[in-house]
Structures are given as C-alpha cells and as structure tokens.
Protein backbone atom coordinates (compact mmCIF):
# COMPACT_ATOMS: atom_id res chain seq x y z
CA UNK A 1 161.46 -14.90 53.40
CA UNK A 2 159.09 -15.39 56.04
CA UNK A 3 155.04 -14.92 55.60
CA UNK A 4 153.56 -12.09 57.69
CA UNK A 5 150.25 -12.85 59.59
CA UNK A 6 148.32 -11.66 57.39
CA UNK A 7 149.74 -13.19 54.29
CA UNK A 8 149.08 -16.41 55.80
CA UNK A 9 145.60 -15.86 56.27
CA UNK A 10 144.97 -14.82 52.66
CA UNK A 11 146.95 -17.59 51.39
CA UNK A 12 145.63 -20.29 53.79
CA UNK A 13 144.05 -22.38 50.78
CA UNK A 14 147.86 -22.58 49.11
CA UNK A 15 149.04 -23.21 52.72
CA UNK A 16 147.15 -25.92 53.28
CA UNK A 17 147.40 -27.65 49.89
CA UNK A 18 149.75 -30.62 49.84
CA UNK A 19 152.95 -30.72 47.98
CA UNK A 20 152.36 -26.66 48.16
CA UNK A 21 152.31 -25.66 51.58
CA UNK A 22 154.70 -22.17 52.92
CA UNK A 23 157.89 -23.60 51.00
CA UNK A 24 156.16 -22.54 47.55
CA UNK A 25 154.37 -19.58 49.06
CA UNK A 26 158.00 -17.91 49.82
CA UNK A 27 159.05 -18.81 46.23
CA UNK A 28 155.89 -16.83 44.86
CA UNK A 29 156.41 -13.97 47.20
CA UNK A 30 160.19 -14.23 46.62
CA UNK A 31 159.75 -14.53 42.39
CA UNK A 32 159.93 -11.53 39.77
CA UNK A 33 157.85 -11.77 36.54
CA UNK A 34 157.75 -9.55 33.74
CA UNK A 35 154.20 -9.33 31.67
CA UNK A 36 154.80 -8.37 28.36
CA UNK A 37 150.87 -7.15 27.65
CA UNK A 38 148.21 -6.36 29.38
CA UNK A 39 145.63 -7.43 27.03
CA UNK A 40 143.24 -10.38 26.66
CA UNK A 41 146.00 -12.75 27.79
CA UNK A 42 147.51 -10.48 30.02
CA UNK A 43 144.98 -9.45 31.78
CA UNK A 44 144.10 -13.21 33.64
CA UNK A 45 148.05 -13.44 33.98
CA UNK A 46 148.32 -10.17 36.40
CA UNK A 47 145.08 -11.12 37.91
CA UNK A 48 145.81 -14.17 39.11
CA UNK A 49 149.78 -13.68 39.74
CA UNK A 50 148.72 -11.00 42.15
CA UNK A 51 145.83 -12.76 43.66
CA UNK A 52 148.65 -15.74 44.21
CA UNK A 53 151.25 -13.34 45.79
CA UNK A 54 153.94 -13.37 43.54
CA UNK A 55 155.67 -10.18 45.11
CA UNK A 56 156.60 -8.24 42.25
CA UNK A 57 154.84 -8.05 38.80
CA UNK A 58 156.51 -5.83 35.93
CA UNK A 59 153.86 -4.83 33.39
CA UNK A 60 154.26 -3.57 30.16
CA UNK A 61 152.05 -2.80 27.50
CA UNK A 62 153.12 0.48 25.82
CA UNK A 63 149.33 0.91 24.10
CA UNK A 64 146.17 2.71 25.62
CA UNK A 65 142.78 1.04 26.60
CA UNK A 66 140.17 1.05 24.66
CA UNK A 67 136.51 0.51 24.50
CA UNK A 68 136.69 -3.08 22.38
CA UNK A 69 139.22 -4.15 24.85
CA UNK A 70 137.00 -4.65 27.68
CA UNK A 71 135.26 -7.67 25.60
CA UNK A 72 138.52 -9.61 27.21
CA UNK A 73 140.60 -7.65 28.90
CA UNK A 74 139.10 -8.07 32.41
CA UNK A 75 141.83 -5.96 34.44
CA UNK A 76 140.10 -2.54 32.30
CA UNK A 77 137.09 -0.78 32.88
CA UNK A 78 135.30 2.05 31.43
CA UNK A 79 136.43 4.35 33.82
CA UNK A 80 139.98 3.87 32.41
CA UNK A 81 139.48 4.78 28.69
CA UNK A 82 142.55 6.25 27.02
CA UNK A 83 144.63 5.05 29.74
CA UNK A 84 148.15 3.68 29.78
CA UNK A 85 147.57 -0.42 29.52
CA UNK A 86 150.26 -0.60 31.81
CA UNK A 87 149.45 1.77 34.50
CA UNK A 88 145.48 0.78 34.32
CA UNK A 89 146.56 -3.31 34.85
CA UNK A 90 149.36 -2.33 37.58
CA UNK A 91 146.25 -0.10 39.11
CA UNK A 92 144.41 -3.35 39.21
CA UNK A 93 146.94 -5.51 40.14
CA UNK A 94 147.49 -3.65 43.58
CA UNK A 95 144.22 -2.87 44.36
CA UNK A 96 143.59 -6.62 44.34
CA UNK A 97 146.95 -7.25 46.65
CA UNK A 98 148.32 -4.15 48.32
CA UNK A 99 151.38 -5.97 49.43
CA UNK A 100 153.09 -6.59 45.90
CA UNK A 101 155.82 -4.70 44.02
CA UNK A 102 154.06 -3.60 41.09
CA UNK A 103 155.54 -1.78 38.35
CA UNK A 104 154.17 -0.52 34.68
CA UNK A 105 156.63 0.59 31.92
CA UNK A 106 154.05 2.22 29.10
CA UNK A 107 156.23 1.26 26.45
CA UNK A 108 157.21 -1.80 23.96
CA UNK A 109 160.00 -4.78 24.85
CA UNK A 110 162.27 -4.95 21.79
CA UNK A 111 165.94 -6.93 20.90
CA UNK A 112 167.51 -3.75 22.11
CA UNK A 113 165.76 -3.38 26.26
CA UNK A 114 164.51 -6.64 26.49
CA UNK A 115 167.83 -9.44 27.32
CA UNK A 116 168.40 -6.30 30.33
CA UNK A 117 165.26 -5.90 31.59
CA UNK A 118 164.24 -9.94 31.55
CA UNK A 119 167.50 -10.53 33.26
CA UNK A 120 166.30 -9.10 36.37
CA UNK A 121 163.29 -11.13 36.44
CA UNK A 122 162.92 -14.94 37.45
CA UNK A 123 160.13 -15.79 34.47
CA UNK A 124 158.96 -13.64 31.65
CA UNK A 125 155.66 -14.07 30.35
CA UNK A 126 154.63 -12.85 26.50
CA UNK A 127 150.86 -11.94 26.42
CA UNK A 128 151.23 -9.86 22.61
CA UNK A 129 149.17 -10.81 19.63
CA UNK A 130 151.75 -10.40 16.83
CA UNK A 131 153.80 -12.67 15.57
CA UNK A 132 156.91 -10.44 14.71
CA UNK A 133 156.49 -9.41 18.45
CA UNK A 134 156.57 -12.82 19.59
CA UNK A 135 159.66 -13.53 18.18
CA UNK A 136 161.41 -10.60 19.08
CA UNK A 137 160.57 -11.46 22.47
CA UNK A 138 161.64 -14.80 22.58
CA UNK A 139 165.19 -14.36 20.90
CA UNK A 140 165.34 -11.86 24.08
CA UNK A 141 164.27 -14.38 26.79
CA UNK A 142 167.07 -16.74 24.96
CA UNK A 143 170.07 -14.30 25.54
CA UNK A 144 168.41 -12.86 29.04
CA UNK A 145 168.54 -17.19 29.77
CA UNK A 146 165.36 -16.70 31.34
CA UNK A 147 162.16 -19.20 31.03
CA UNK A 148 159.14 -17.45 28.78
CA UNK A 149 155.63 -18.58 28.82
CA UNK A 150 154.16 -17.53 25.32
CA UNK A 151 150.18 -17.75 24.45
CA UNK A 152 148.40 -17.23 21.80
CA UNK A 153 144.83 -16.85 21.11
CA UNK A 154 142.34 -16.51 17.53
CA UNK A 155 138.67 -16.67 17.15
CA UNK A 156 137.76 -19.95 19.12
CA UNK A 157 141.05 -21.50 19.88
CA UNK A 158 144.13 -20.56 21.75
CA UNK A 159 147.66 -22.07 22.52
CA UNK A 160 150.16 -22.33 25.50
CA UNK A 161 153.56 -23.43 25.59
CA UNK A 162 157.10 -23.17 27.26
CA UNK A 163 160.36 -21.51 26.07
CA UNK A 164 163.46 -22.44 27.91
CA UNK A 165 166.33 -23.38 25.23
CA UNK A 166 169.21 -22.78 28.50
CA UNK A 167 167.46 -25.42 30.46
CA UNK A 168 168.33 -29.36 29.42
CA UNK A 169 165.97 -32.53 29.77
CA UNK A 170 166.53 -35.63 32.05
CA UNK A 171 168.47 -36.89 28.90
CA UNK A 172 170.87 -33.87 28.50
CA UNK A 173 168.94 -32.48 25.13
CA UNK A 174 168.30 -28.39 25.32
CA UNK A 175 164.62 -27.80 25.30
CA UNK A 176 163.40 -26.10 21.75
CA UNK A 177 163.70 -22.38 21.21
CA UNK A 178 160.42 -20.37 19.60
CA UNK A 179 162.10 -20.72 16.41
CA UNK A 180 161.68 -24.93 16.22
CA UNK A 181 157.93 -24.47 16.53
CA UNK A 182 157.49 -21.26 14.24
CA UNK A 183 160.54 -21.61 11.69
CA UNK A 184 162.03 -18.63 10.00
CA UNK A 185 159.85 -19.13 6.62
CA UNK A 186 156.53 -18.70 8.63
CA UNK A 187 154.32 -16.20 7.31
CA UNK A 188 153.27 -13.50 9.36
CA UNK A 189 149.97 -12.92 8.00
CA UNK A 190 149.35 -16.76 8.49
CA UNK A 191 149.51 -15.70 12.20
CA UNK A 192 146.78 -12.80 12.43
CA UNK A 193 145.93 -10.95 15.23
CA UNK A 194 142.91 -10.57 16.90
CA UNK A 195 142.05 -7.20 16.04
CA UNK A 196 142.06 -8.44 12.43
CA UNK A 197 139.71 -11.68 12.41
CA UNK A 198 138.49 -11.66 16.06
CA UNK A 199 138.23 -13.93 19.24
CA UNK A 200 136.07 -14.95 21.54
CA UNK A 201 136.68 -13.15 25.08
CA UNK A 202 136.37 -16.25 27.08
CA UNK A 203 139.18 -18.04 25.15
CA UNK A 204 141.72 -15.70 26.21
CA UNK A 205 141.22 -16.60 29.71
CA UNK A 206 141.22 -20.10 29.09
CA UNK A 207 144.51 -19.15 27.79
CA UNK A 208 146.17 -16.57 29.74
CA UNK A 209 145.01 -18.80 33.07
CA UNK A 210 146.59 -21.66 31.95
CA UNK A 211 149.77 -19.10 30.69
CA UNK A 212 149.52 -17.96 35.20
CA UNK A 213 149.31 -21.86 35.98
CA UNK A 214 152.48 -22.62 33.83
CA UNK A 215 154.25 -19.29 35.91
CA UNK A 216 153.66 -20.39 39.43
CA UNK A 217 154.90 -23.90 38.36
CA UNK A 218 158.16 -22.03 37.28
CA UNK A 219 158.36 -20.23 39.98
CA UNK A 220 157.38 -23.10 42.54
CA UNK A 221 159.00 -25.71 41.08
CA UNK A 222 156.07 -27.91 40.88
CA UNK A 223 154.58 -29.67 38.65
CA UNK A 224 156.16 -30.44 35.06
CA UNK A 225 156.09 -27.40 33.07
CA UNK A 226 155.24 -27.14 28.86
CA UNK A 227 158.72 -27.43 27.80
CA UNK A 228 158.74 -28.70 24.40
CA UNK A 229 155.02 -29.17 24.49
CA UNK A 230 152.43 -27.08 22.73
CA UNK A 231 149.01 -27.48 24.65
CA UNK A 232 146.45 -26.03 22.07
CA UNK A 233 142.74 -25.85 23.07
CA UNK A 234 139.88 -25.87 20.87
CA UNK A 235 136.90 -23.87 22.38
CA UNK A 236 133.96 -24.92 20.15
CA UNK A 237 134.44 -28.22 20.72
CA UNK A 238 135.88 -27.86 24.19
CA UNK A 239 138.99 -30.43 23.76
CA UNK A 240 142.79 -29.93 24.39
CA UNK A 241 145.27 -31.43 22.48
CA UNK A 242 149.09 -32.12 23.73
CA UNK A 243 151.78 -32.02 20.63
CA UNK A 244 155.35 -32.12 21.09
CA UNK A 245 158.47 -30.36 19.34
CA UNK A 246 161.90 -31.01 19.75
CA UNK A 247 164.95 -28.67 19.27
CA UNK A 248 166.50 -28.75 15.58
C-alpha cells in the first residue's frame, strides 16, 4: 500500500521519525480497529487513531450523547445532544481525516456478535466502563484470537493493559487472559463505573491516549506492547506504576 502525496505531507512528522518512517505508515493505513465506546476513553482513541491514519476505524457505542458526557468525551459537542455515540464519534473521526474508512454500529458488542465482528479487525480496543462488559468483551477477543487493549478509568486514577492469550512470550508461555488479572470471584460493584462515583475528565485521556499509543504499537510492530503488564496511573499524585501478571 503505497502513500498518496498528500498523505505524505500530513504524515511527514511519522515519516521522518526513526525506526517509524513509511514502513509503519502503510501498516497504520493498512490496519482495522474496532472501538468498543465512544466515551471518555474512547473518545482520545478515535481521535488520535484517525489523526495517525489508521485507514479504517469501526466504532461502536450503542448509547446516545449526553450533556455530562462532554466533561470527557472530547469527540461530542453540544450540537450533537441525543445523538447516536457512534455516529457523532465516526462524524468526528472523518471530519478530522477525510481519507479513512469509518464506520459506526449504534449498538452493544456481546458473546453472541463480537468473536465475528473482531475477526475482521487487526486490534480491538475496549473503551466501556463496566466490568461485566469488560469481560464479555475479552472472552470475545480470546475466541476472535485478536489482540485487545482494555482501559479503565475512576475518580483520579486510571489503568491500561494488554490482552493477547493466542500470542506466546520469548520463552513459549501464552500471555494472561482478562480473567488472570480480574478472577471469576471479583465483585462487580468493587469495579464501579464512572457514572456512579465520578472521574476526573483529564484522566480519561491520560488513559485512552496511552490505550491509542498501545494500538499503533500493535499495529506497527514497534515498541514492546503491555502484555502481561498492568500500567496504572495515579493522577493526584502524578506517578505510574508497572505491575505484572502471569497466566494461571
């Protein structure tokens, strides 16, 4: 896949960076990601996957937007109150790079559509605040074999990490699944959501850029991605912290 002329002027800075150059440009425009969300975390995801020229983005979100989204979820506006999540962030998402394949689908990933529809996609990325959603997606990106980028985000903190059980270290071990670093017996209401005790709006794109990073290195091939690795960042205090989790 060649770059046209005027790709290669709007993605002279990732031309010109070393180790990056047009080899990893092609992957981007050649890669397919689904976004499951278009929320807080979502929204920096699609924002900077399309300003990076991945060349098609699959959005879906199947709720509407509302006005205490737009604390966070920077790919809204008021003009699109009451508006499909998906349709308003795929809106955005082309505005911002007219030469991507952008598609919405206004309605939820379960067990049942997701292994098909992530199988037709190169990474899958989970931007939802439930945890019962979380792990509905994951089992899905384990049968669909496909890598999943999963964030999470609550009052002043957030967390990013790495799903890719299919995929073996330098040592031949399988990488955990979402089920080694949340086991069965969690709680869900240990997990809330955000709509239920909050978050600052800043965290979630702390989050969901580091959630885009992790996808272009996926997609690329460079870099080492957060496989078995749970970065978690604490925004009061501004400090990251690295812990690892192995496969039971």
């Amino acid at each position: 896949m060649v770059l046209t002329p005027d790709e290669s002027r709007r993605y002279a800075r990732h031309l010109v960076l070393k180790s990056f150059g047009a080899p990893a440009q092609n992957r981007l425009k050649s890669g397919k990601v689904l976004v499951i969300g278009a929320g807080g975390l979502g929204s920096p995801v699609i924002a900077y996957l399309a300003a990076s020229g991945v060349g098609q983005i699959t959005i879906a979100d199947p709720d509407h937007v509302a006005l205490s989204n737009l604390q966070r979820q920077i790919v809204h506006d008021e003009s699109r109150l009451g508006a499909s999540k998906a349709e308003s962030a795929a809106k955005f998402a082309s505005r911002l790079n007219a030469s991507l394949a952008v598609t919405a689908l206004p309605f939820a990933i379960d067990a049942e559509n997701g292994p098909d529809l992530m199988a037709k996609h190169d990474v899958i990325v989970d931007g939802t605040d439930l945890f019962a959603t979380r792990a509905v997606i994951a089992y899905a990106a384990e049968l669909a074999r496909k890598p999943l980028v999963a964030g999470a985000v609550s009052l002043f903190d957030g967390q990013v990490t790495v799903f890719a059980p299919h995929l073996a270290d330098a040592a031949g071990r399988s990488w955990p699944r979402f089920s080694d670093l949340y086991p069965e017996q969690t709680d869900p209401d240990a997990l809330p959501s955000c709509e239920a005790v909050g978050v600052l709006g800043a965290v979630t794109g702390v989050i969901g850029t580091l959630m885009a990073m992790e996808t272009i290195k996926l997609l690329t091939g460079i870099g080492t991605p957060l496989f078995g690795r749970l970065l978690v960042y604490d925004g009061r205090d501004a400090r990251f912290s690295d812990l690892n989790y192995a496969r039971r």
